[in-house]
N, C-alpha and C. Protein backbone atom coordinates (compact mmCIF):
# COMPACT_ATOMS: atom_id res chain seq x y z
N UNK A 1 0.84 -1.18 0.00
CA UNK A 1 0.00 0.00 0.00
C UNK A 1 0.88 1.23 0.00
N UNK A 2 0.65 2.19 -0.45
CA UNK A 2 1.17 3.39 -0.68
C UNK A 2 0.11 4.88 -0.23
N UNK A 3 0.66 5.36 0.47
CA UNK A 3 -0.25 6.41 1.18
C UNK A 3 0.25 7.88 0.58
N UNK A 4 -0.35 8.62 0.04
CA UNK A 4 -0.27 10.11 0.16
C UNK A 4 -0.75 11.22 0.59
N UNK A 5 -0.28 12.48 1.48
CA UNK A 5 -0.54 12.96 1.69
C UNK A 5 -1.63 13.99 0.85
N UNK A 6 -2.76 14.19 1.25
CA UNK A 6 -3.48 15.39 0.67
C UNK A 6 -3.68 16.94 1.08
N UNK A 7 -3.16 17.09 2.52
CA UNK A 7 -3.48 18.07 3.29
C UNK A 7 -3.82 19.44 2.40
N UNK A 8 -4.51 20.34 2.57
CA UNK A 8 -4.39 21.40 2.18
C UNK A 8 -4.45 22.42 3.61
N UNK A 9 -4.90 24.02 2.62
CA UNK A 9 -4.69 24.71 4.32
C UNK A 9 -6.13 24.73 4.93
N UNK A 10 -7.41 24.08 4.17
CA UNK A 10 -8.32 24.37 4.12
C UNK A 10 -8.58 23.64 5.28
N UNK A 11 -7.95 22.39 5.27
CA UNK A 11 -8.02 21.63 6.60
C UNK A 11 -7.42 21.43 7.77
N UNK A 12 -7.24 22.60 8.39
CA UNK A 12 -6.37 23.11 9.31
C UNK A 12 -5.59 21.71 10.42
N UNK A 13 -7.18 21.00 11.24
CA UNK A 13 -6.68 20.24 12.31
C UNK A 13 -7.45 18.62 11.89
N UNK A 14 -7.01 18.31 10.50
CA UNK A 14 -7.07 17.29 10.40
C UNK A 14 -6.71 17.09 9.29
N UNK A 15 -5.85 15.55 9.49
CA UNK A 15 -4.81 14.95 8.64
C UNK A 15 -5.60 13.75 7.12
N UNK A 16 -5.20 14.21 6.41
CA UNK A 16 -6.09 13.33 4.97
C UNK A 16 -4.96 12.94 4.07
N UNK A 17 -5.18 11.41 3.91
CA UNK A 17 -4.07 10.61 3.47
C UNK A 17 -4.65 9.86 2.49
N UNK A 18 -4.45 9.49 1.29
CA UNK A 18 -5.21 8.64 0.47
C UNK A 18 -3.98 7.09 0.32
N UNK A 19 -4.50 6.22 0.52
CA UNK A 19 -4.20 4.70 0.36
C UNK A 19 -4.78 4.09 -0.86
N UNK A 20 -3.32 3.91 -1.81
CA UNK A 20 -3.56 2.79 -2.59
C UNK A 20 -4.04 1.30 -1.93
N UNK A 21 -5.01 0.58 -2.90
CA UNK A 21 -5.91 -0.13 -2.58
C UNK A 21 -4.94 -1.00 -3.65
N UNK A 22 -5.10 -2.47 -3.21
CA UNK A 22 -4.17 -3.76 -3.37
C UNK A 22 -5.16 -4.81 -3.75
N UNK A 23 -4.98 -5.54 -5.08
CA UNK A 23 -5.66 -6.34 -5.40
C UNK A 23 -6.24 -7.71 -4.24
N UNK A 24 -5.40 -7.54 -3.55
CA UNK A 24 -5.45 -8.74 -2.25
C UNK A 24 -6.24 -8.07 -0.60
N UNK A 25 -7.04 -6.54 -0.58
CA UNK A 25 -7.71 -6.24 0.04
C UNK A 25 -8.69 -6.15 -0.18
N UNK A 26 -8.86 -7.10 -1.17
CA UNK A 26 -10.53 -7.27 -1.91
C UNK A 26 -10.70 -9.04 -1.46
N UNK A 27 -11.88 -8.81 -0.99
CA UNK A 27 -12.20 -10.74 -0.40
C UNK A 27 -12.97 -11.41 -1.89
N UNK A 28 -13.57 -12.41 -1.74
CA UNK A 28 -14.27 -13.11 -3.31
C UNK A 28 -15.54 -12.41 -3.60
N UNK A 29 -15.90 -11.35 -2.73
CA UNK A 29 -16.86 -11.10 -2.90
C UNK A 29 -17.31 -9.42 -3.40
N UNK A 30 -15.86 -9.05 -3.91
CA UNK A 30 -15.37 -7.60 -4.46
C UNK A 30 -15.55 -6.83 -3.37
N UNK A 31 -15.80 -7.28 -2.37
CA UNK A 31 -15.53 -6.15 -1.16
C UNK A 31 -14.29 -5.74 -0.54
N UNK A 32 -13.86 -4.68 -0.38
CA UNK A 32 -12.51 -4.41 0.65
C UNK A 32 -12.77 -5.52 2.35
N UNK A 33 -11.99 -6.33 2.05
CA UNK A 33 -11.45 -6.74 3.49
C UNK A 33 -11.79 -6.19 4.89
N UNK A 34 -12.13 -6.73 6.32
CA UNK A 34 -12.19 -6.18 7.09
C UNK A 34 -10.78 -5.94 7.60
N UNK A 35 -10.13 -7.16 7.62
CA UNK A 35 -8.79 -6.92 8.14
C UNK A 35 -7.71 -5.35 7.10
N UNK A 36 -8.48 -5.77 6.38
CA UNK A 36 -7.72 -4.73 5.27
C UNK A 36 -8.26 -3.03 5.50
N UNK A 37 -9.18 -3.07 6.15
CA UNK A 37 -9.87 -1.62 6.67
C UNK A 37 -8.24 -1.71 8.31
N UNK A 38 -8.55 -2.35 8.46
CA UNK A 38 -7.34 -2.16 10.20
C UNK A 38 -5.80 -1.84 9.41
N UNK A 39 -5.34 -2.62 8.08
CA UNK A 39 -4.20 -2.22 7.28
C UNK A 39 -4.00 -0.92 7.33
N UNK A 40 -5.37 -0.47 6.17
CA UNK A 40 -5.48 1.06 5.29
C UNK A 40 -5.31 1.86 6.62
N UNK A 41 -6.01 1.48 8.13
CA UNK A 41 -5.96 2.72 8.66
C UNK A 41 -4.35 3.04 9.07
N UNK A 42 -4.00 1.92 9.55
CA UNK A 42 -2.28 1.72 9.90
C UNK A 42 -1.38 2.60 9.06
N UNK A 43 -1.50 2.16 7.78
CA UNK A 43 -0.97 2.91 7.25
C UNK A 43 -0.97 4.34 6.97
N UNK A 44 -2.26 4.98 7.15
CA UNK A 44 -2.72 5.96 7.47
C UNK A 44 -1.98 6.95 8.46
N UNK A 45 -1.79 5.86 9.62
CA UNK A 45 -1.33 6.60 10.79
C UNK A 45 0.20 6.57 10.92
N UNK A 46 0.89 5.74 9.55
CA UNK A 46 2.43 6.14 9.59
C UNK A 46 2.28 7.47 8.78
N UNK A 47 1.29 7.43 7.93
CA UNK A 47 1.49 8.81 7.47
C UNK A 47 1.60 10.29 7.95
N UNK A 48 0.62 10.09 8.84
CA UNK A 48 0.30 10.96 9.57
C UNK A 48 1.21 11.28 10.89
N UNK A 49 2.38 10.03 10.86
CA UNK A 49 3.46 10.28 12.23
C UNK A 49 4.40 11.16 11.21
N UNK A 50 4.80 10.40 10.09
CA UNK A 50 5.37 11.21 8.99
C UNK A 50 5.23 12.51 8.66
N UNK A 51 4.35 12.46 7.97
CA UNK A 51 3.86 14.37 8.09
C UNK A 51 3.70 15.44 9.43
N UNK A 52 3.09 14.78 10.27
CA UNK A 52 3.02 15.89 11.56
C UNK A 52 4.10 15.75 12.15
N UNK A 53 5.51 14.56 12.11
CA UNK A 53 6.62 15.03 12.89
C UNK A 53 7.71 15.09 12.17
N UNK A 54 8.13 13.83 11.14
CA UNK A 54 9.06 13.82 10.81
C UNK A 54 9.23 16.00 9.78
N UNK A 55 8.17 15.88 9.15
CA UNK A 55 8.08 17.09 8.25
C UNK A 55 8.68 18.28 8.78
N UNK A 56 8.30 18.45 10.00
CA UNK A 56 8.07 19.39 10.84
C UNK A 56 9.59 19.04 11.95
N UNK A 57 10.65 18.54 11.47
CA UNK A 57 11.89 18.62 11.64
C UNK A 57 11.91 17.87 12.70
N UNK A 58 10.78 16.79 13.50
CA UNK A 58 10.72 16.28 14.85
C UNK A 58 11.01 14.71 14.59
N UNK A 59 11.45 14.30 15.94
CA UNK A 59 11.49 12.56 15.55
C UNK A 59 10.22 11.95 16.04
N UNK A 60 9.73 11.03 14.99
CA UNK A 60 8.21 10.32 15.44
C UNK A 60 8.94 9.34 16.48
N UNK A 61 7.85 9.31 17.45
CA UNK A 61 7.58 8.67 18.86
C UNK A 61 7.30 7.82 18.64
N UNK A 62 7.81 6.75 19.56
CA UNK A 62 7.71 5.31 19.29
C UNK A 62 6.31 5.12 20.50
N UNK A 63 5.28 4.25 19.63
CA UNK A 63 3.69 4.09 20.26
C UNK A 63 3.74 2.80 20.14
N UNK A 64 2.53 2.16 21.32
CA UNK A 64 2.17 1.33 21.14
C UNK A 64 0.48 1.25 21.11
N UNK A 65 0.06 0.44 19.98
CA UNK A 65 -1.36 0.46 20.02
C UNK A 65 -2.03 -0.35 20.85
N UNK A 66 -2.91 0.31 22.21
CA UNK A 66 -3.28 -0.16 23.10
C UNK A 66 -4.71 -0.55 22.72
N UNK A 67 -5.78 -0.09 22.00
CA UNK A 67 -7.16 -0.49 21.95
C UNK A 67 -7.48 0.12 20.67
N UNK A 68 -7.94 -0.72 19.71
CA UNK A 68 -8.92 -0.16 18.22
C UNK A 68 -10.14 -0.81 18.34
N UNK A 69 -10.60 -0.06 17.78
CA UNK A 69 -12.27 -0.27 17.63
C UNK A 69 -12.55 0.25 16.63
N UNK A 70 -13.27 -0.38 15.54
CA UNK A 70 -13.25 -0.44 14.71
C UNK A 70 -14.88 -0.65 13.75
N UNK A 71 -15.42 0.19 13.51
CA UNK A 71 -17.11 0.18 13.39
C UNK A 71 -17.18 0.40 11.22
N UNK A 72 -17.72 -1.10 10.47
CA UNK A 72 -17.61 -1.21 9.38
C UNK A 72 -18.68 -0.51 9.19
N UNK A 73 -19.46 0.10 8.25
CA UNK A 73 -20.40 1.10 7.99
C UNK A 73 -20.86 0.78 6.39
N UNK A 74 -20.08 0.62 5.20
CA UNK A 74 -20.43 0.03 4.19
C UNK A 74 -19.09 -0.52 3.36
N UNK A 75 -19.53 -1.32 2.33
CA UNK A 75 -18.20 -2.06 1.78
C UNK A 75 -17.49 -1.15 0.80
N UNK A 76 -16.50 -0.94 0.81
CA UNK A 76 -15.79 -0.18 -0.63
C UNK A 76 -15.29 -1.57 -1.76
N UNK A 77 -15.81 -1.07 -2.78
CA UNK A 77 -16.05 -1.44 -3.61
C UNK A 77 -14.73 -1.13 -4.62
N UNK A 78 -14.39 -2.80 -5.16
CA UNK A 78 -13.61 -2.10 -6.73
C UNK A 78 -13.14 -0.65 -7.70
N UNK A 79 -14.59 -0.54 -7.59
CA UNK A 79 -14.13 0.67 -8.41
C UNK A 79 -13.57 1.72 -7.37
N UNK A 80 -13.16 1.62 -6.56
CA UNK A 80 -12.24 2.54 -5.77
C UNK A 80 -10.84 1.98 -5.37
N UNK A 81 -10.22 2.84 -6.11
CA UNK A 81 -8.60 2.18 -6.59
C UNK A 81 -7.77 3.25 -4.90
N UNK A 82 -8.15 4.20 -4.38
CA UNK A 82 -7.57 4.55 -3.83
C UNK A 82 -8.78 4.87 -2.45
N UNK A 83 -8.38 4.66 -1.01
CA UNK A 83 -9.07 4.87 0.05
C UNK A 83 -8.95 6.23 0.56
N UNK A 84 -9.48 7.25 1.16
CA UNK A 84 -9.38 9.02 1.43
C UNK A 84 -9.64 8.33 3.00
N UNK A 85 -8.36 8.51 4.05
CA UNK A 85 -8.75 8.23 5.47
C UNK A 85 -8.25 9.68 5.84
N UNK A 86 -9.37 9.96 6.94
CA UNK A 86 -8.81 11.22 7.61
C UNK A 86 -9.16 11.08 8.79
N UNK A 87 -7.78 11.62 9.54
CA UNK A 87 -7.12 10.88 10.81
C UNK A 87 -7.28 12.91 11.93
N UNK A 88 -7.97 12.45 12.58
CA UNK A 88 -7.66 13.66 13.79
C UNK A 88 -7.67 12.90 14.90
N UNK A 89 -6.48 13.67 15.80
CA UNK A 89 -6.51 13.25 17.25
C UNK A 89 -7.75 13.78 18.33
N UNK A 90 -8.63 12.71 19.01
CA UNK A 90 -9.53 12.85 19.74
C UNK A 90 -9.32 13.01 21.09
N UNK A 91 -8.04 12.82 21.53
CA UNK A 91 -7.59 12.93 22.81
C UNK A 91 -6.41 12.79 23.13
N UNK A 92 -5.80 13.70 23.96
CA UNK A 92 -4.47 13.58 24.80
C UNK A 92 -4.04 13.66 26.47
N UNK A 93 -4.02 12.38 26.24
CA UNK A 93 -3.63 12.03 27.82
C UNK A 93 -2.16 12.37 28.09
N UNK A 94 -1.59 12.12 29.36
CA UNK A 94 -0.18 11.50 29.79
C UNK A 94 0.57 10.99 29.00
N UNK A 95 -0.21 9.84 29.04
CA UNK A 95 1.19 8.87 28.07
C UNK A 95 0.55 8.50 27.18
N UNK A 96 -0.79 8.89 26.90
CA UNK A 96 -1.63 8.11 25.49
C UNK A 96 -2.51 9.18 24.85
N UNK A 97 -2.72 8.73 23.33
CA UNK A 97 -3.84 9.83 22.58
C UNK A 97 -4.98 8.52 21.96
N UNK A 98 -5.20 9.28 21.28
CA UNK A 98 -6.67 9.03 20.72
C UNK A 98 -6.90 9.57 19.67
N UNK A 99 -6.68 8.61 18.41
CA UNK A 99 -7.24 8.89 16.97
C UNK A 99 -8.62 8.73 16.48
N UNK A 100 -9.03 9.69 15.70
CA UNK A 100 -10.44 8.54 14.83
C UNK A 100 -10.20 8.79 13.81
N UNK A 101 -10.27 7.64 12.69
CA UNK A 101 -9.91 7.81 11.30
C UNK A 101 -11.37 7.53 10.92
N UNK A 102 -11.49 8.12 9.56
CA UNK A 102 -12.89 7.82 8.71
C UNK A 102 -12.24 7.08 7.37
N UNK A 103 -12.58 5.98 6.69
CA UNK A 103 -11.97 5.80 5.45
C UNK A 103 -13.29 5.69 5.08
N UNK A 104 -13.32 6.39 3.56
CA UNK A 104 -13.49 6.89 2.48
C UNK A 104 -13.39 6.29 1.49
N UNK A 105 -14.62 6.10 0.58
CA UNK A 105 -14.84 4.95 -0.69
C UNK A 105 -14.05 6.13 -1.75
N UNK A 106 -14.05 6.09 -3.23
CA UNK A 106 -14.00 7.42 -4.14
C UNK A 106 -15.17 8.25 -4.34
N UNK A 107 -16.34 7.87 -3.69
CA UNK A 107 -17.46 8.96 -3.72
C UNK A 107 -17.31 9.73 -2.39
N UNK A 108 -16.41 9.63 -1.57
CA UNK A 108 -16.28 10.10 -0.50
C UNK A 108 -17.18 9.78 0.94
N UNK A 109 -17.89 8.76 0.68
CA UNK A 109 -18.57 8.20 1.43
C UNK A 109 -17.99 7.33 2.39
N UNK A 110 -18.74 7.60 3.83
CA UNK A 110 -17.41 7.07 5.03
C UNK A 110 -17.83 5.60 4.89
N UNK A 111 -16.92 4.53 5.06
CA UNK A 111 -17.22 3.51 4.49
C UNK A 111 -16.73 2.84 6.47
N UNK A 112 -15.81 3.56 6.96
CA UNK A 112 -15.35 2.57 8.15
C UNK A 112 -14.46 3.61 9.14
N UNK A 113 -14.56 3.84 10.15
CA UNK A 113 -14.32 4.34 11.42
C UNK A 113 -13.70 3.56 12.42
N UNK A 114 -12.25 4.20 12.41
CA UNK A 114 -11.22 3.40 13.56
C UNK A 114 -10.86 4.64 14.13
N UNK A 115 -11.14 3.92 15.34
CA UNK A 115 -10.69 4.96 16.71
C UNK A 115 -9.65 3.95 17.16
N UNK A 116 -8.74 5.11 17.74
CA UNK A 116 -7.42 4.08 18.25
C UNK A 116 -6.72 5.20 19.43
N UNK A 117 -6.02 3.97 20.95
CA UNK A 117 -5.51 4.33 21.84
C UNK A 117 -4.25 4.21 21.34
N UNK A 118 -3.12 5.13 21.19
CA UNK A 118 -1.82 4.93 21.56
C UNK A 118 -1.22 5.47 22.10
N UNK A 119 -0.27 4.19 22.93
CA UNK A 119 0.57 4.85 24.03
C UNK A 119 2.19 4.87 23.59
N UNK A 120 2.50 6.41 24.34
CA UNK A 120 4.05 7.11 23.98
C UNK A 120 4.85 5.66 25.10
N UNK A 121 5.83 4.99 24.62
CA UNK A 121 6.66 4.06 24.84
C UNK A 121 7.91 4.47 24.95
N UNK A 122 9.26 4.29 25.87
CA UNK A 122 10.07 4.59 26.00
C UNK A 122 10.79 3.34 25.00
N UNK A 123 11.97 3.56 24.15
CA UNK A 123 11.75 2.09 23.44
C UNK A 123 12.87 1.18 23.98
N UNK A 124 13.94 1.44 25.01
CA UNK A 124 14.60 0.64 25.37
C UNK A 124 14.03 -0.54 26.71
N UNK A 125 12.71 0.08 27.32
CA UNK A 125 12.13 -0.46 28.25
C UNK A 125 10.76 -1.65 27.41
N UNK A 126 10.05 -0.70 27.09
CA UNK A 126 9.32 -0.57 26.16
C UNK A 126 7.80 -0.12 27.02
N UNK A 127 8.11 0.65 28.28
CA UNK A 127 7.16 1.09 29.25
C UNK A 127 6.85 2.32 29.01
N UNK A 128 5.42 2.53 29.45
CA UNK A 128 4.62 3.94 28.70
C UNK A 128 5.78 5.13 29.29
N UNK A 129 5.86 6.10 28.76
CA UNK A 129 5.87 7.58 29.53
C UNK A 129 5.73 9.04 28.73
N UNK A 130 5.54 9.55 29.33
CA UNK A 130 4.76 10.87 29.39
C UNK A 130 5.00 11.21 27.87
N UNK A 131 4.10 12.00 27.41
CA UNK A 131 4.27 12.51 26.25
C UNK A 131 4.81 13.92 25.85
N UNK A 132 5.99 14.36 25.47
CA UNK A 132 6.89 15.49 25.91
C UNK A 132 5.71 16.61 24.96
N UNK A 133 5.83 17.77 25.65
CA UNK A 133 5.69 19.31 25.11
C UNK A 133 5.46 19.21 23.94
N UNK A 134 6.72 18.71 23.30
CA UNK A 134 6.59 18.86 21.69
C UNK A 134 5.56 18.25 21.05
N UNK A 135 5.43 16.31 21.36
CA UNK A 135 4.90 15.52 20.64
C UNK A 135 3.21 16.39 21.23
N UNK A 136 3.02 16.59 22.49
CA UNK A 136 1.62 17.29 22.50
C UNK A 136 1.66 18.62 21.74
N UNK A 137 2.17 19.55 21.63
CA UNK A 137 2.11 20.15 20.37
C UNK A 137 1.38 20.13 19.04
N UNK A 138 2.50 19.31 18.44
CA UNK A 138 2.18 18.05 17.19
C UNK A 138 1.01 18.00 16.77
N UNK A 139 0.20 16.98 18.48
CA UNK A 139 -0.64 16.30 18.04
C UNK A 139 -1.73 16.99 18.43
N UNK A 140 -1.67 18.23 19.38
CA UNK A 140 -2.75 19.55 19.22
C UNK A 140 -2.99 19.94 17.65
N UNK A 141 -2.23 20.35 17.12
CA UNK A 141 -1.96 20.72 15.45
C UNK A 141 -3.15 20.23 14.98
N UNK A 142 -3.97 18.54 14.67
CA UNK A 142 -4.22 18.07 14.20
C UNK A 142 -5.36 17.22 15.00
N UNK A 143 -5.79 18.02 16.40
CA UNK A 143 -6.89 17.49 17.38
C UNK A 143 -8.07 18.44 17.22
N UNK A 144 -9.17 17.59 17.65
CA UNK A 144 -10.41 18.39 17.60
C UNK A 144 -10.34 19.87 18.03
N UNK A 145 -11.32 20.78 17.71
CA UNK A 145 -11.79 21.60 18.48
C UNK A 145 -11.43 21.88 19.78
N UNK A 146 -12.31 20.80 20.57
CA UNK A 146 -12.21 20.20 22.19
C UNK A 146 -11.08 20.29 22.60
N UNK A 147 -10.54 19.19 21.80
CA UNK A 147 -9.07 19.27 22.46
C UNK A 147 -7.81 20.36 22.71
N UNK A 148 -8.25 20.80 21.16
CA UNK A 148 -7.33 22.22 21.05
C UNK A 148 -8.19 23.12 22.15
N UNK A 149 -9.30 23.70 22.22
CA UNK A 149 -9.67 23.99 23.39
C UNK A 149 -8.89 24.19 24.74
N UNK A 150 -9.24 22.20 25.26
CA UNK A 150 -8.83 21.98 26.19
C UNK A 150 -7.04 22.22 26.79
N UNK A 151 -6.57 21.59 25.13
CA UNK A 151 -4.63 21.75 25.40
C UNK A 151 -4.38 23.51 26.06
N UNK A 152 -4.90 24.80 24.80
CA UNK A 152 -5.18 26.14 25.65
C UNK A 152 -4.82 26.41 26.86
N UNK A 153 -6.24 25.76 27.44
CA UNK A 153 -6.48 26.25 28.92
C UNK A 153 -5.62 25.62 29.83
N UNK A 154 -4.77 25.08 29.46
CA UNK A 154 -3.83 24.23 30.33
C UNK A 154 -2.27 24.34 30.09
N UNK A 155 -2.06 25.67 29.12
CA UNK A 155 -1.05 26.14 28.98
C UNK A 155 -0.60 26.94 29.98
């Protein structure tokens, strides 16, 4: 799979990545894969470590994915050669955030919704800890409303 960035400025605090779609994330029944919706979003979310840190002159944080959930909504279909997932952070804890991705058929129709816990990992231990200034930063950049809100008032 191959992911590209789409961002424009129009979309200030949320990240939009389009995923090439792989003849082998289609099951016998021309539907995209379920397991292959948990792929597209993955990949999604290297993109999105990519663009919001590496870009931005920072080193991406080593995470571990603690909880996805994952709600199918309709099948994408063949004729959609490429998936539109857009990834904003829903929450920032301590040592963990909170994504929700939407993927996107080519009519732009949300086809599947992954929300995901990950936790900031120290990587020689491989035990949670705190998430520095910067990486909350980052991942304000590209968080709800709420959150940006909330990060604010706690400056």
């Amino acid at each position: 799979m191959a992911a590209n960035n789409v961002n424009d400025d129009t979309q200030n605090n949320l990240h939009v990545t389009e995923v090439d779609l792989r003849w082998a994330d289609f099951d016998r029944f021309g539907h995209v894969n379920n397991a292959a919706f948990i792929e597209i979003a993955q990949e999604a979310r290297l993109a999105f470590a990519e663009d919001q840190f590496r870009e931005r002159g920072y080193e991406i944080p080593a995470v571990f994915v603690r909880h996805l959930e994952v709600d199918y909504l309709r099948a994408i279909l063949p004729d959609t050669t490429q998936a539109v997932v857009e990834t904003q952070v829903t929450k920032i804890g301590n040592t963990s955030f909170s994504t929700r991705q939407e993927v996107k058929d080519r009519n732009g129709r949300v086809c599947c919704v992954v929300e995901c816990v990950q936790v900031a990992v120290n990587v020689q231990t491989a035990a949670p800890r705190s998430i520095s200034k910067v990486e909350r930063k980052v991942l304000t950049a590209v968080a709800t409303d709420e959150v940006q809100s909330q990060e604010a008032l706690e400056k």
